[in-house]
N, C-alpha and C. Protein backbone atom coordinates (compact mmCIF):
# COMPACT_ATOMS: atom_id res chain seq x y z
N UNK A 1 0.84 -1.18 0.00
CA UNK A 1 0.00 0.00 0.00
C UNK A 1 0.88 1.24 0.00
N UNK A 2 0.40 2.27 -0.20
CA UNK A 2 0.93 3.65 -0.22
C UNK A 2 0.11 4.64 -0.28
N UNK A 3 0.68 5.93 0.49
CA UNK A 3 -0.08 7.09 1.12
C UNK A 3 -0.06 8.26 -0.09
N UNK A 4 -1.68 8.47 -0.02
CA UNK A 4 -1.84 9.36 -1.09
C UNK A 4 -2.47 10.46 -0.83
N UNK A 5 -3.02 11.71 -1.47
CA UNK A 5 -3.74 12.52 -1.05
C UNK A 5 -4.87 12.34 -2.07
N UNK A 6 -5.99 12.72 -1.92
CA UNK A 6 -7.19 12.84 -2.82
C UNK A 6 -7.00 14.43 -3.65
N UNK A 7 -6.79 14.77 -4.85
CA UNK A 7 -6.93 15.90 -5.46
C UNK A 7 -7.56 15.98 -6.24
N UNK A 8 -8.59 15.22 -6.56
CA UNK A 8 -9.63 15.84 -7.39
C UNK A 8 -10.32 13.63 -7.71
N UNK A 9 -11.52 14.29 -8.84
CA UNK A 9 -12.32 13.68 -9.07
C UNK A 9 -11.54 12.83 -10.44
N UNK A 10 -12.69 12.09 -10.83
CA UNK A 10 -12.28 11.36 -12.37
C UNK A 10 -13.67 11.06 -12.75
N UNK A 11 -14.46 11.42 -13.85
CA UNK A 11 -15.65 11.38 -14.46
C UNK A 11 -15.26 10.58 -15.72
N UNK A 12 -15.83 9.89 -15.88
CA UNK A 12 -15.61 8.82 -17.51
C UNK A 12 -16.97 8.27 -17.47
N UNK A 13 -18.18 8.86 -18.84
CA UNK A 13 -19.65 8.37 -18.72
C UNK A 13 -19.57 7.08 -19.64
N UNK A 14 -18.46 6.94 -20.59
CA UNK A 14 -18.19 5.82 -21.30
C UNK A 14 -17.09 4.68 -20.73
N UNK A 15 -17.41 3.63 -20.53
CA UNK A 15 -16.05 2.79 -19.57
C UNK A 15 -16.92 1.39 -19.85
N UNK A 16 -15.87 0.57 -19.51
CA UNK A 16 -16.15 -0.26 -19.33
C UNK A 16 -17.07 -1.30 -18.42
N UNK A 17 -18.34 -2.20 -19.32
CA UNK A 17 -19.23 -1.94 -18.26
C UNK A 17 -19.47 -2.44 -16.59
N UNK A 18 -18.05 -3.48 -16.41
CA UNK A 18 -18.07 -3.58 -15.16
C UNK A 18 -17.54 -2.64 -14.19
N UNK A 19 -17.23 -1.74 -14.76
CA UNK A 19 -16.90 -0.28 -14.41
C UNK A 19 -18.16 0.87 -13.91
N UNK A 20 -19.24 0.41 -13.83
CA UNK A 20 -20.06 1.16 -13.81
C UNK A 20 -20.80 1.40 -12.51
N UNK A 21 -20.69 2.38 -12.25
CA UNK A 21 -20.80 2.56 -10.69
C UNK A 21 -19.25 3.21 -9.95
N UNK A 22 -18.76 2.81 -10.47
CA UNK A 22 -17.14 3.07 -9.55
C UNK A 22 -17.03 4.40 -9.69
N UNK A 23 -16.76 4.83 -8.11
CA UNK A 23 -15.71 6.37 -8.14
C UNK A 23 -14.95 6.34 -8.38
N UNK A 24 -14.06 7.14 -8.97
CA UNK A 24 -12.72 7.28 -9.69
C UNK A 24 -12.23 8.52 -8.81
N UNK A 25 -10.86 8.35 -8.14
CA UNK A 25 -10.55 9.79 -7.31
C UNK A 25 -9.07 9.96 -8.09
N UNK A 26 -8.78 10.98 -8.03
CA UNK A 26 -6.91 11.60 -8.71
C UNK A 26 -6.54 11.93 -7.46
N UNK A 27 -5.64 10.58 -7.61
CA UNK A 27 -4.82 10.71 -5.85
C UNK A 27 -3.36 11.29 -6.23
N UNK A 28 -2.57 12.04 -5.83
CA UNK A 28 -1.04 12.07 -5.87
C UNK A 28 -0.67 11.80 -4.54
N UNK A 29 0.52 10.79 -4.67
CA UNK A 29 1.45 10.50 -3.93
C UNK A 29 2.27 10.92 -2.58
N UNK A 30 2.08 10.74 -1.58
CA UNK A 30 3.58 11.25 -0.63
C UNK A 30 4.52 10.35 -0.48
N UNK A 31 5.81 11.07 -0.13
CA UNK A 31 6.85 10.70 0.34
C UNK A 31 6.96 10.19 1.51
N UNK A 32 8.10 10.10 2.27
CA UNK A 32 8.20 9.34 3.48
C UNK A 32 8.51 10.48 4.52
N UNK A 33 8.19 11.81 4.15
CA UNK A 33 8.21 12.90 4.72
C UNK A 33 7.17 13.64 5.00
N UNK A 34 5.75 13.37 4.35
CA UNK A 34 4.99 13.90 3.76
C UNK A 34 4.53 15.32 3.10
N UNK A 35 5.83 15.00 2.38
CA UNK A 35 5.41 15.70 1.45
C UNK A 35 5.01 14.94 0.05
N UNK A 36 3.95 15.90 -0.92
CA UNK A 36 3.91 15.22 -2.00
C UNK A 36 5.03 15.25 -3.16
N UNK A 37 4.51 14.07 -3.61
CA UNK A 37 5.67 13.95 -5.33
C UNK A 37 4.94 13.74 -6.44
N UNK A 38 5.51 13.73 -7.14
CA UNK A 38 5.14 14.00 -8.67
C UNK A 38 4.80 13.32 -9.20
N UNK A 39 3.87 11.71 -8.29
CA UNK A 39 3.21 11.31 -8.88
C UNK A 39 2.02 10.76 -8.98
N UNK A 40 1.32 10.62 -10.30
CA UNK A 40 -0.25 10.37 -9.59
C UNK A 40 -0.86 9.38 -10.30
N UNK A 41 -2.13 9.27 -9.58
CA UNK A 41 -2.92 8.03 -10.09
C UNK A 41 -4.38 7.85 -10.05
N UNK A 42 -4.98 7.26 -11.01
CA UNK A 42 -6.27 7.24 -10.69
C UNK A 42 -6.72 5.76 -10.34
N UNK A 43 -7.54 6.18 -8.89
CA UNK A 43 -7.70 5.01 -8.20
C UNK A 43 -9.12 4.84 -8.03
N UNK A 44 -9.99 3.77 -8.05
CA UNK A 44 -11.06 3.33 -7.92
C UNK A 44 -11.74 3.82 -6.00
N UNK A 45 -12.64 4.34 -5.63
CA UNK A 45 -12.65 4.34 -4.31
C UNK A 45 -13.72 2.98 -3.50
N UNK A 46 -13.13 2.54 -2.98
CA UNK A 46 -14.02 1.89 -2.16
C UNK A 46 -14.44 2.45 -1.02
N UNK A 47 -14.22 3.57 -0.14
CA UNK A 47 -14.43 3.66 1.18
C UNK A 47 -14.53 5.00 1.32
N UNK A 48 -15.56 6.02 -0.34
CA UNK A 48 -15.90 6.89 0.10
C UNK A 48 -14.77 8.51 0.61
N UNK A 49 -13.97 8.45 0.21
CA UNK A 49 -12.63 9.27 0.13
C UNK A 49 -13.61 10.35 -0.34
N UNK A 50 -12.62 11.26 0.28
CA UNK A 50 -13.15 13.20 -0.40
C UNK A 50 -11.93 13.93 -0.77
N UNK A 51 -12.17 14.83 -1.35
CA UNK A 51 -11.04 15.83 -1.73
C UNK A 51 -10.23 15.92 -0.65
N UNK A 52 -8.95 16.59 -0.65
CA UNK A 52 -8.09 16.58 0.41
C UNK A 52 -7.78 15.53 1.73
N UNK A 53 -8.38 14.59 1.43
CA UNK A 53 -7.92 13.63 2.81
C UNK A 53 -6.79 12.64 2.13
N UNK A 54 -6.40 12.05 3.63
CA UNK A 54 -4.90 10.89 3.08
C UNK A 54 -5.88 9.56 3.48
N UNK A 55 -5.18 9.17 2.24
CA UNK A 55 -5.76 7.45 1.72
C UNK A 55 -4.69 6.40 1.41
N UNK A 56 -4.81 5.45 2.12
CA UNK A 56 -4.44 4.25 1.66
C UNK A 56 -4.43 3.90 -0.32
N UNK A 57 -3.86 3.18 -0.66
CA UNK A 57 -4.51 2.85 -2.37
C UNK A 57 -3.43 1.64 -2.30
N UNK A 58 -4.42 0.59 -2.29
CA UNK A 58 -3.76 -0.56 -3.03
C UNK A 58 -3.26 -0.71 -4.45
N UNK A 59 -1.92 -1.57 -5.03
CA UNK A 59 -1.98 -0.88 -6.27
C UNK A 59 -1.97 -2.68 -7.08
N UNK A 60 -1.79 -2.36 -8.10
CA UNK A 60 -1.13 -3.79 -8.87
C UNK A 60 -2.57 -5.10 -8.85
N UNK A 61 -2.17 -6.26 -8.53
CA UNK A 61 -3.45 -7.69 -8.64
C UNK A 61 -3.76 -7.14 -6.65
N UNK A 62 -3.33 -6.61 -6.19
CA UNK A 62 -3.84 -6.37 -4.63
C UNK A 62 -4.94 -5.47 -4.65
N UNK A 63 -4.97 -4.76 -5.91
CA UNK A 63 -6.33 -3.69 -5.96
C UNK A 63 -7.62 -4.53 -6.46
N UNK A 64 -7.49 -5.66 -6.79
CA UNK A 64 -8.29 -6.54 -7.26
C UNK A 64 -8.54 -7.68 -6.04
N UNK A 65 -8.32 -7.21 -4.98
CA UNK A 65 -8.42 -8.38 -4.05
C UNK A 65 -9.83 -7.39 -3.10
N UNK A 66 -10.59 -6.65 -3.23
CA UNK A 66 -11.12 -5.85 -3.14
C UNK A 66 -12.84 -6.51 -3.18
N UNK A 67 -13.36 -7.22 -2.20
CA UNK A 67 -14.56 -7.74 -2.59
C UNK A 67 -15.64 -6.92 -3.67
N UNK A 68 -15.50 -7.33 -4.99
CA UNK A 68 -16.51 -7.04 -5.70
C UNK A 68 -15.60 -6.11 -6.75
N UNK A 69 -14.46 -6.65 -6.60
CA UNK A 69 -13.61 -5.88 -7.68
C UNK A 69 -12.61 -7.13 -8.54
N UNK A 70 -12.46 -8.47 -8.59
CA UNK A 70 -12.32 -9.39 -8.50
C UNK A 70 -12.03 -9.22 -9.88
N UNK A 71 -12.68 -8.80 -10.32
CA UNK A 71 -12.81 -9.40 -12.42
C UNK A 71 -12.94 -7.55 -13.32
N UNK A 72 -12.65 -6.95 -12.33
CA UNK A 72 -13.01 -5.42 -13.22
C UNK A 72 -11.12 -5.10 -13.50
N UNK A 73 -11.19 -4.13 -14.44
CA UNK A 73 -9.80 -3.90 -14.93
C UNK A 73 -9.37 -2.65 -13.93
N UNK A 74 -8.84 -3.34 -12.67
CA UNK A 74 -8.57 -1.86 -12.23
C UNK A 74 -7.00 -2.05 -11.34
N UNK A 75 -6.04 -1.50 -11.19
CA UNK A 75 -4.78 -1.05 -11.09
C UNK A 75 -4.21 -0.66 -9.41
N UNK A 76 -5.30 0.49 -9.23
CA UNK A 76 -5.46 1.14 -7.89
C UNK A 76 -7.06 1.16 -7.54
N UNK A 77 -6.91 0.70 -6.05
CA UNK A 77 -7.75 0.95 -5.05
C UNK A 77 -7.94 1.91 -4.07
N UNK A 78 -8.51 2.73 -3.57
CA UNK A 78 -8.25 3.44 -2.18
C UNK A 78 -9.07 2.68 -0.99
N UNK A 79 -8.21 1.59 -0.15
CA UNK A 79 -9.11 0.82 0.54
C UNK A 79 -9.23 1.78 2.29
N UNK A 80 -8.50 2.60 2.25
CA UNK A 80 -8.22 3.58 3.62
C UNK A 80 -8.59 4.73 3.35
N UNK A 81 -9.38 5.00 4.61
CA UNK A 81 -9.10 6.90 5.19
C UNK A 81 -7.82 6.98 5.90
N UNK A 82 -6.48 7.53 5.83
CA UNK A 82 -6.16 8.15 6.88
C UNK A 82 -6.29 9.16 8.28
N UNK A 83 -7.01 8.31 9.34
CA UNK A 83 -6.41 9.18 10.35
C UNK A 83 -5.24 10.07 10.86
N UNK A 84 -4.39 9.24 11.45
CA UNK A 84 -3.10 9.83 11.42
C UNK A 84 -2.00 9.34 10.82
N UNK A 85 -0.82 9.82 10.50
CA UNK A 85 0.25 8.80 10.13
C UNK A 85 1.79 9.77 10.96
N UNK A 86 2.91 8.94 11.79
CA UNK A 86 3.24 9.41 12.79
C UNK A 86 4.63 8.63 12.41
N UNK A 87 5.94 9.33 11.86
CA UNK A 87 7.33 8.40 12.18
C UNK A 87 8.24 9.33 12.90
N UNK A 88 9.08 8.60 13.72
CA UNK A 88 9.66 8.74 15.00
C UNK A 88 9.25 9.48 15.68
N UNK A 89 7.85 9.35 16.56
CA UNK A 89 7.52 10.45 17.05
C UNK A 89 7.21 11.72 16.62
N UNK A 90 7.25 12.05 15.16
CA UNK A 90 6.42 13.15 14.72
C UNK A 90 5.57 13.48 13.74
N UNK A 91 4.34 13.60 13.78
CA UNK A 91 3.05 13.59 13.06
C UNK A 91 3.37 14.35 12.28
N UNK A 92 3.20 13.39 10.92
CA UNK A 92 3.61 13.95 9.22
C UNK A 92 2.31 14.59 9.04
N UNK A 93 1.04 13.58 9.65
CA UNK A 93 -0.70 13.89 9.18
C UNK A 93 -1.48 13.49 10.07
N UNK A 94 -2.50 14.49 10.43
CA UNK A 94 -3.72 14.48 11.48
C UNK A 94 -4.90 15.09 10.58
N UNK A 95 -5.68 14.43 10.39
CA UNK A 95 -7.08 14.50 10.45
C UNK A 95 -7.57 15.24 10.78
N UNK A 96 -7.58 15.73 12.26
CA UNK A 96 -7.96 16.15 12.92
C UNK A 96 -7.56 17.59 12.98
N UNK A 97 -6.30 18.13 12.27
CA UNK A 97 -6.01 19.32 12.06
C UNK A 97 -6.19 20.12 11.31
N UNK A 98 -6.39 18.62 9.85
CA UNK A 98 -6.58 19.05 8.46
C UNK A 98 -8.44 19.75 9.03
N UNK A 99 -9.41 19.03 9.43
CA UNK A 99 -10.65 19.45 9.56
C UNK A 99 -10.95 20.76 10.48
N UNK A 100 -10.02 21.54 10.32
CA UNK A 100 -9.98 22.70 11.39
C UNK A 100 -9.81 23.96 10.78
């Protein structure tokens, strides 16, 4: 897995039709600093993600391990909200600050 931010949406009215229904979010990437990098992805949401929050995204045949995603052509998942995320003792990301 790897930590992403939500920056926007993905609209496609033509797709494939086991595709239909799926949110599509444009996640870019952080580092191990959190900061972001330069790169991004569009990931399928399972769990309801919004603009600006940090998400989990499964990527590769692990985004397909996803009950009810099994047989659809998809790459990335966002199976997480981030709450917090915290190395050596200092909070890269809070939730709880971002909503303030």
């Amino acid at each position: 897995m790897q930590i992403a931010r939500v920056r926007g949406t993905v609209v496609s009215t033509q797709k494939e039709p086991s595709l239909m229904g799926v949110k599509f979010l444009f996640v870019q990437f952080m580092d191990e600093t959190g900061e972001p990098m330069l790169k991004y992805e569009v990931a399928a949401d399972s769990v309801g993600a919004g603009i600006g929050e940090w998400v989990l995204v499964s990527r590769g045949s692990a985004a397909r391990q996803v009950p009810g995603s099994e047989k659809r052509p998809l790459d990335a998942v966002v199976v997480g909200i981030i709450d917090t995320v915290s190395v050596d003792n200092r909070s890269l990301y809070s939730k709880k600050d971002q909503d303030r």
